[in-house]
N, C-alpha and C. Protein backbone atom coordinates (compact mmCIF):
# COMPACT_ATOMS: atom_id res chain seq x y z
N UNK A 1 134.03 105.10 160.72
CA UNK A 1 133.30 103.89 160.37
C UNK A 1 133.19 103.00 161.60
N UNK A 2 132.41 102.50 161.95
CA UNK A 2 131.89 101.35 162.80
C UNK A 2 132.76 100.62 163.03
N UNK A 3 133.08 100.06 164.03
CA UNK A 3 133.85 98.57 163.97
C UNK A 3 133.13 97.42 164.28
N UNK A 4 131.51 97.65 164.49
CA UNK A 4 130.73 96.60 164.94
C UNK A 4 130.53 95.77 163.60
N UNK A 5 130.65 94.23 163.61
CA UNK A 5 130.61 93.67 163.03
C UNK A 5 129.57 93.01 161.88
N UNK A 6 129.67 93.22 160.66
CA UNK A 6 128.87 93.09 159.40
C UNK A 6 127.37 92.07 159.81
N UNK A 7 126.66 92.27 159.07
CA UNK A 7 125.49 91.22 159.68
C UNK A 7 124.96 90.65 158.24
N UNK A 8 124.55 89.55 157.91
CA UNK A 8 124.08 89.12 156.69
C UNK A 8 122.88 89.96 156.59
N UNK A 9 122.48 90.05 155.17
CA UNK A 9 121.37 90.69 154.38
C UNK A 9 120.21 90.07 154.89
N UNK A 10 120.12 89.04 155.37
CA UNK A 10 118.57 88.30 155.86
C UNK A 10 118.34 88.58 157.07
N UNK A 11 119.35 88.44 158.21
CA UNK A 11 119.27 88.91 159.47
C UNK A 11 118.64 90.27 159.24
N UNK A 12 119.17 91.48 158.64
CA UNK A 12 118.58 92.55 158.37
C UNK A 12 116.92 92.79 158.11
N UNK A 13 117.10 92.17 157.04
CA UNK A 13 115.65 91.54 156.70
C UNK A 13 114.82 91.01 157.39
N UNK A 14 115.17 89.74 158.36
CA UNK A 14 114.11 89.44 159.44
C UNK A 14 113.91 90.27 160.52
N UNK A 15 114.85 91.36 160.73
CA UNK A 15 114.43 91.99 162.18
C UNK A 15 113.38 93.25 161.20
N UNK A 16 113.82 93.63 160.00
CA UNK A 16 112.86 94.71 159.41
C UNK A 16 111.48 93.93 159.57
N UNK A 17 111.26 92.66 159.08
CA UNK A 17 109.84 92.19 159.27
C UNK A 17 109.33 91.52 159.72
N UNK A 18 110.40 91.44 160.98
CA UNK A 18 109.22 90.99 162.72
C UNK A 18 109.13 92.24 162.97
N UNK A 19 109.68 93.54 162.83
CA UNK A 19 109.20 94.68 163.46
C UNK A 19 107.92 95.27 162.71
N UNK A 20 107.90 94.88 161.05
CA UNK A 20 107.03 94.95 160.41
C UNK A 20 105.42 94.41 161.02
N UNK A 21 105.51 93.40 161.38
CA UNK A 21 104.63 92.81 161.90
C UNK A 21 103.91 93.17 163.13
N UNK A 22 104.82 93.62 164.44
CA UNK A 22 104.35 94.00 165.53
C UNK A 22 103.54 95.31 164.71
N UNK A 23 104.23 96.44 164.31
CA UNK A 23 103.61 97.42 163.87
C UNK A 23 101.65 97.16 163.46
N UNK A 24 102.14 95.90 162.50
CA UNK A 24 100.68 95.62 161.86
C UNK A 24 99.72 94.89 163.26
N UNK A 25 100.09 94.39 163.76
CA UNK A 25 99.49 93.82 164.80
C UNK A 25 99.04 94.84 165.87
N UNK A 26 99.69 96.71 165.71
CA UNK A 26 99.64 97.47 166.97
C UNK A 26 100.16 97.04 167.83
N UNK A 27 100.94 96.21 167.97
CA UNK A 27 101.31 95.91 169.86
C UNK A 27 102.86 96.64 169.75
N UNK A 28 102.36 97.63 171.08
CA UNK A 28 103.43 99.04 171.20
C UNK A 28 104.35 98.17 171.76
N UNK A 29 104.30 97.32 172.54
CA UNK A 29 105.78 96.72 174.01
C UNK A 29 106.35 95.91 172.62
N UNK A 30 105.45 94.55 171.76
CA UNK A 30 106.23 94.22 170.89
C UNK A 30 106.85 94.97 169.61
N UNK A 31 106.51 95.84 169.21
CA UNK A 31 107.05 96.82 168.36
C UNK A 31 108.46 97.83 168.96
N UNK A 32 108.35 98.28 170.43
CA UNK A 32 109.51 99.15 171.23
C UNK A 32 110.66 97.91 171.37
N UNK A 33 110.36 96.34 171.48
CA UNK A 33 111.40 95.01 171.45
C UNK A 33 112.48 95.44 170.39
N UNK A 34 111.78 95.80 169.15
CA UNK A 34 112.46 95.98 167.92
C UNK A 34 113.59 97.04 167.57
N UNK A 35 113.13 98.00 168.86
CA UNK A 35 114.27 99.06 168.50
C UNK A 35 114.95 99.17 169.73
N UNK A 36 116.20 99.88 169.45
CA UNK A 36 116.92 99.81 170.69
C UNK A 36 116.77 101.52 171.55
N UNK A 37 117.56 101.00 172.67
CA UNK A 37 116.73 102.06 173.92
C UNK A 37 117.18 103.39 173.68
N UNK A 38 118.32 103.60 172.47
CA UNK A 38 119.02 104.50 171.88
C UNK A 38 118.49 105.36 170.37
N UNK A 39 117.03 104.87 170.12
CA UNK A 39 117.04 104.80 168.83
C UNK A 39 116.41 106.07 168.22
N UNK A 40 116.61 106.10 167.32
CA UNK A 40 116.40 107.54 166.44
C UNK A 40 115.47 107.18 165.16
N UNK A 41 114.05 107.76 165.83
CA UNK A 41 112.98 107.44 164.80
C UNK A 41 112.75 109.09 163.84
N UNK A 42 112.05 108.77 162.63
CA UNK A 42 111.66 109.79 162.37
C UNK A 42 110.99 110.00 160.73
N UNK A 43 110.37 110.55 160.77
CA UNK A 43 109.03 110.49 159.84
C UNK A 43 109.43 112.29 158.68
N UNK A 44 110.55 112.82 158.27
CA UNK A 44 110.89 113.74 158.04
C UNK A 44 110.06 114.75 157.03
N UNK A 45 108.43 113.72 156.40
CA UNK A 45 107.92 114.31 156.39
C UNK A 45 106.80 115.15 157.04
N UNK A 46 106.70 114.69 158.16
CA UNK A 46 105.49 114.63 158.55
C UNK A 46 106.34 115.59 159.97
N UNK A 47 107.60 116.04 159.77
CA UNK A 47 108.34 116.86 161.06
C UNK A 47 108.52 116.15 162.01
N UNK A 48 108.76 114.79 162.09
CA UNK A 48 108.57 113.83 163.17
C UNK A 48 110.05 113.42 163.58
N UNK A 49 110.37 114.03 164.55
CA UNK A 49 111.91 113.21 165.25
C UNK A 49 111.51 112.51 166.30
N UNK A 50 112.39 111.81 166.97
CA UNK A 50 111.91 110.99 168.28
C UNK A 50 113.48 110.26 168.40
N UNK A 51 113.79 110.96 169.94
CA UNK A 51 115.42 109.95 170.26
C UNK A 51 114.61 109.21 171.60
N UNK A 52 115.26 108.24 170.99
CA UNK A 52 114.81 106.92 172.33
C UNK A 52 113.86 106.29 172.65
N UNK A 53 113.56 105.24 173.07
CA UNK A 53 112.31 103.90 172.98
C UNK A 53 111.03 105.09 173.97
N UNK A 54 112.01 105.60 175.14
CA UNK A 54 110.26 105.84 175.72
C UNK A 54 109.86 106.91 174.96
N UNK A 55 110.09 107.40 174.42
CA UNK A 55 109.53 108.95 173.53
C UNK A 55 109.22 108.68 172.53
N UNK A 56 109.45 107.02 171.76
CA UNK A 56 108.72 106.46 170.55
C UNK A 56 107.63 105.68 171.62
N UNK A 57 107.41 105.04 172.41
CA UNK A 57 106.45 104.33 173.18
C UNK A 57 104.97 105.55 173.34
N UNK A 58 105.49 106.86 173.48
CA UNK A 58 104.43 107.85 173.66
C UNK A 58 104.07 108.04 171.92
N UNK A 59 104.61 108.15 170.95
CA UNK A 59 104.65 108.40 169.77
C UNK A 59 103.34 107.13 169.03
N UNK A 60 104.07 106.24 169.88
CA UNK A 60 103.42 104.79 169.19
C UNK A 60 101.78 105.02 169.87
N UNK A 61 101.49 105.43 171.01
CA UNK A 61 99.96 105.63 171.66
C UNK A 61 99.56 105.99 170.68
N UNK A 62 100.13 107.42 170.33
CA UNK A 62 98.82 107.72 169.31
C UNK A 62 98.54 107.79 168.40
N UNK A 63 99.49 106.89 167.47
CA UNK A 63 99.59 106.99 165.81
C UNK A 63 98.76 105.36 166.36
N UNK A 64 98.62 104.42 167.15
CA UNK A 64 97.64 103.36 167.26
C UNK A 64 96.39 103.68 167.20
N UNK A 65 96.03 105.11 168.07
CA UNK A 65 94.72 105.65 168.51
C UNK A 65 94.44 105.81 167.46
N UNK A 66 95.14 106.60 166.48
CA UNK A 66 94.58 107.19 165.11
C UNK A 66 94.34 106.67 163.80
N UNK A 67 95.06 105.33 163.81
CA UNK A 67 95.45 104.75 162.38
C UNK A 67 95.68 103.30 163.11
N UNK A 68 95.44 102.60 161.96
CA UNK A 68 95.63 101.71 161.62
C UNK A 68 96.08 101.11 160.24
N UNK A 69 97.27 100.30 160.16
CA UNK A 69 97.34 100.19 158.60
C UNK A 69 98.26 98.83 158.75
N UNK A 70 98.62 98.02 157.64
CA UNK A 70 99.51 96.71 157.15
C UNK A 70 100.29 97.50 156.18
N UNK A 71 101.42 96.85 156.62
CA UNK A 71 102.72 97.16 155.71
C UNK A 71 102.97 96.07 154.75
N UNK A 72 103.26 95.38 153.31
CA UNK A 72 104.41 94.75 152.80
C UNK A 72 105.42 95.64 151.81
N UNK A 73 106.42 94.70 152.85
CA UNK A 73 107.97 95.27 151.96
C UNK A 73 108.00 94.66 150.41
N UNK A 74 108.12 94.62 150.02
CA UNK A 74 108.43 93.84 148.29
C UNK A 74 110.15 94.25 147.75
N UNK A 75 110.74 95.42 148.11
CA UNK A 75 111.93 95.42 147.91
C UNK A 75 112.75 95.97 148.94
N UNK A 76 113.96 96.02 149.22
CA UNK A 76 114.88 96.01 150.10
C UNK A 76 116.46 95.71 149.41
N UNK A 77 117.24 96.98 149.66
CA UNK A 77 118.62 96.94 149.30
C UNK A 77 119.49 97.03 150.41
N UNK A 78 120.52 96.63 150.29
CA UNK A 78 121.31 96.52 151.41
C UNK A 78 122.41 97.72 151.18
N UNK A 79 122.23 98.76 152.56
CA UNK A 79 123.58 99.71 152.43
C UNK A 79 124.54 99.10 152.46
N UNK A 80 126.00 99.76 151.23
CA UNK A 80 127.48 98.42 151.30
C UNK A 80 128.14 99.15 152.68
N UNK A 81 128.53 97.92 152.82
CA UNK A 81 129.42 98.11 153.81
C UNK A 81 129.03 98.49 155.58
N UNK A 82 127.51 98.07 155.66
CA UNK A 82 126.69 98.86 156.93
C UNK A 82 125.63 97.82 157.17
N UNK A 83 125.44 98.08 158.55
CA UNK A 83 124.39 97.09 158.90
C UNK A 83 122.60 97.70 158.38
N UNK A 84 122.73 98.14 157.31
CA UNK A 84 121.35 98.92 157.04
C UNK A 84 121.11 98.28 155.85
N UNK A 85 119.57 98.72 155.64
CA UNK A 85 118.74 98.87 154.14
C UNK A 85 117.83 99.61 154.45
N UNK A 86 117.73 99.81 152.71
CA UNK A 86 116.40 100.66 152.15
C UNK A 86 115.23 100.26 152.27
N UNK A 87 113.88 99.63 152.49
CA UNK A 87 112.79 98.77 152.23
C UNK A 87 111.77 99.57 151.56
N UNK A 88 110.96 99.25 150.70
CA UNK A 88 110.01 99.91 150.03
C UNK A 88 109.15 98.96 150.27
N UNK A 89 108.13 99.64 150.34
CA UNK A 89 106.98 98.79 151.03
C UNK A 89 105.51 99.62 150.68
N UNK A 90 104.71 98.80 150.48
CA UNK A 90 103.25 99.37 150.13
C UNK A 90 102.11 99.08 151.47
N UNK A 91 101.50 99.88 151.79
CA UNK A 91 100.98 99.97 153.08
C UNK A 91 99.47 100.27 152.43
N UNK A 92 98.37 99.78 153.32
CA UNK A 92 97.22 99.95 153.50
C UNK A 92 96.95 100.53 154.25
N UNK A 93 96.14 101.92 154.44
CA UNK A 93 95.71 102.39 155.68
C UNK A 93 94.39 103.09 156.36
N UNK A 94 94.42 103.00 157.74
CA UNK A 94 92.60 103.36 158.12
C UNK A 94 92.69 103.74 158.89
N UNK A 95 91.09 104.18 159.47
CA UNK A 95 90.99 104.90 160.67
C UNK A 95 90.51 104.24 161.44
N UNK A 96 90.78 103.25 162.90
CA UNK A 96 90.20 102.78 163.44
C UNK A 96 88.87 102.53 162.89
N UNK A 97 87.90 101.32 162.91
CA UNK A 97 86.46 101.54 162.78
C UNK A 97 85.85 102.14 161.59
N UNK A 98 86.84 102.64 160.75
CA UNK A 98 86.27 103.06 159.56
C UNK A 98 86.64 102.21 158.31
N UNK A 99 85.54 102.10 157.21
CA UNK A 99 85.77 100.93 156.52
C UNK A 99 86.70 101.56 154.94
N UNK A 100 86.92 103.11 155.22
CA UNK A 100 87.49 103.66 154.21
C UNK A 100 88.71 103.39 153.84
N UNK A 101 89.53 103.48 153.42
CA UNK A 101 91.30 102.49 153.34
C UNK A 101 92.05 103.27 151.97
N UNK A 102 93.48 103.52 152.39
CA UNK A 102 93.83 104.17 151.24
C UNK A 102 95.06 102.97 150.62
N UNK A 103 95.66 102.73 149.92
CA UNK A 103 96.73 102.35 149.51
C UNK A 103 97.93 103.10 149.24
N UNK A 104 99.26 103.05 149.53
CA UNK A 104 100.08 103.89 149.57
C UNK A 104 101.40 103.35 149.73
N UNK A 105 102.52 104.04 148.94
CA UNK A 105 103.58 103.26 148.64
C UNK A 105 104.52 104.25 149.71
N UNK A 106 105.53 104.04 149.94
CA UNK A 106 106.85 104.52 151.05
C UNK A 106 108.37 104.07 151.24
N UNK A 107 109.43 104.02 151.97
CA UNK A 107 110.40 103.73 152.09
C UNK A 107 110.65 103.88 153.53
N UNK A 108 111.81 103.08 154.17
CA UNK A 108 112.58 103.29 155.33
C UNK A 108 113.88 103.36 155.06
N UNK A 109 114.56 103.79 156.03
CA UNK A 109 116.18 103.79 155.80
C UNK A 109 116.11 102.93 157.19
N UNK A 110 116.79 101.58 157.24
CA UNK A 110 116.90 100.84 158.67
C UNK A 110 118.09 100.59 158.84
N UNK A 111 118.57 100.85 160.20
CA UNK A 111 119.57 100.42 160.79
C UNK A 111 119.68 99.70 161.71
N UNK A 112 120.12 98.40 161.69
CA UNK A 112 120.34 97.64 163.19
C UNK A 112 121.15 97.47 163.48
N UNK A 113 121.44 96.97 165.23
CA UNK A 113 122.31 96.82 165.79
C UNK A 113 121.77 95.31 166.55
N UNK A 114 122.63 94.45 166.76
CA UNK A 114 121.90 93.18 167.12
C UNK A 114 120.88 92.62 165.74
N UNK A 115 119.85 93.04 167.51
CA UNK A 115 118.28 92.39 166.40
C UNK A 115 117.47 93.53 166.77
N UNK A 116 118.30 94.71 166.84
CA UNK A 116 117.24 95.87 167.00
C UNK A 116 117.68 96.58 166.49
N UNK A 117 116.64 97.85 165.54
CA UNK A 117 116.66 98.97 164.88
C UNK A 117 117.29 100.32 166.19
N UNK A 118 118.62 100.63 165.46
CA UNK A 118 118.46 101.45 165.62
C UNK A 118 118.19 103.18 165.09
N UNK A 119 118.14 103.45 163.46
CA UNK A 119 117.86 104.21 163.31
C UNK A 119 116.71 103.41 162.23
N UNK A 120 115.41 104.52 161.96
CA UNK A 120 114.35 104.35 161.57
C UNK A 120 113.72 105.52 160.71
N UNK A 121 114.30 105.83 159.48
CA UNK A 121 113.64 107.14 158.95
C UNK A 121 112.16 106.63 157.63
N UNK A 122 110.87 107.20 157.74
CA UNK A 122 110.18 106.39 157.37
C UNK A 122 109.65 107.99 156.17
N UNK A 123 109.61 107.63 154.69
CA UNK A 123 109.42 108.46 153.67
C UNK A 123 108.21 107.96 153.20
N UNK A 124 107.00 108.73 153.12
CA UNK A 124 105.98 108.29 151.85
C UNK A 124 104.83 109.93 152.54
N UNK A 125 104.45 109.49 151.37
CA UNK A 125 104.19 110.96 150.52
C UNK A 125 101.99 111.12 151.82
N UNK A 126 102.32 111.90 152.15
CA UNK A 126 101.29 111.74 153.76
C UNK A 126 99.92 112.55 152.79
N UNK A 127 100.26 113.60 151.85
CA UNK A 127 99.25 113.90 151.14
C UNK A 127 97.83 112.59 150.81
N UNK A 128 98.29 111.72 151.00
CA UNK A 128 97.12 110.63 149.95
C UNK A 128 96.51 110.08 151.64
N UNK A 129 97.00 110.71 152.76
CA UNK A 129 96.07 110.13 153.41
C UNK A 129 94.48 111.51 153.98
N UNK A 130 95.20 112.34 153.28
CA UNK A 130 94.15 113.06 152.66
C UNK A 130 92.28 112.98 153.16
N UNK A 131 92.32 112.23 152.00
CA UNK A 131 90.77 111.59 152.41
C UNK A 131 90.64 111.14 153.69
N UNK A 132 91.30 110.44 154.09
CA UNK A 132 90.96 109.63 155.66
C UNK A 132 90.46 110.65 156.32
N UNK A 133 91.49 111.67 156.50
CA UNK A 133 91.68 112.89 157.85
C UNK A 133 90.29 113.19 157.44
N UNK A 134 89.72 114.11 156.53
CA UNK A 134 88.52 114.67 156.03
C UNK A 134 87.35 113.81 156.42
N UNK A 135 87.52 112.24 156.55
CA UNK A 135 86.51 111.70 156.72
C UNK A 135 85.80 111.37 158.46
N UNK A 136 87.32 111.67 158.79
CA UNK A 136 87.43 111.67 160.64
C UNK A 136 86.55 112.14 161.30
């Protein structure tokens, strides 16, 4: 077990959604702020691992190039005893320039350290973006 010290449930919460935000905004340098230089991203459906900020910084190019989408969280549990939560969150999403948009629900498992994520596992079901790809 950790010996790094407990962090309140809101602190958690605000670093999940200022990072939330850079994401929605696309800005890769303010979005890589959010995680630490150690961090372990990964998308487990979609076969997606990634250890460390510059190998998510290449990751982040082109999921910007390709997509675009807004996240809100609406729920969030706190792991006991750990600096983490769950967030469930409903996301909008597009293709650059295209006016087509899907709606789509998901989860993260977040971990921070400070005021940065360091682990990031992101769950929702990639089938429903479906249509988009086809329309590409």
């Amino acid at each position: 077990m950790s010996t790094q010290e407990l962090q309140s449930t809101e602190h958690l919460l605000d670093v999940t959604e200022r990072l939330t935000r850079c994401w929605d905004q696309r800005d890769i340098e303010g979005t890589l702020n959010y995680y630490t230089e150690d961090v372990q991203y990964s998308e487990p459906g979609a076969g997606v691992r990634i250890d460390g900020r510059d190998r998510l910084r290449n990751y982040l190019n082109s999921y910007f190039k390709a997509w675009d989408s807004r996240w809100t969280i609406y729920e969030h549990h706190r792991l006991e005893g750990q600096n983490g939560l769950v967030v469930f969150w409903d996301m909008e999403v597009w293709r650059p320039g295209s006016t087509d948009r899907v709606m789509t629900k998901g989860m993260d498992l977040v971990m921070v350290r400070g005021d940065q994520i360091s682990r990031d596992t992101v769950y929702f079901d990639r089938m429903q973006l479906k249509s988009l790809l086809a329309a590409a």
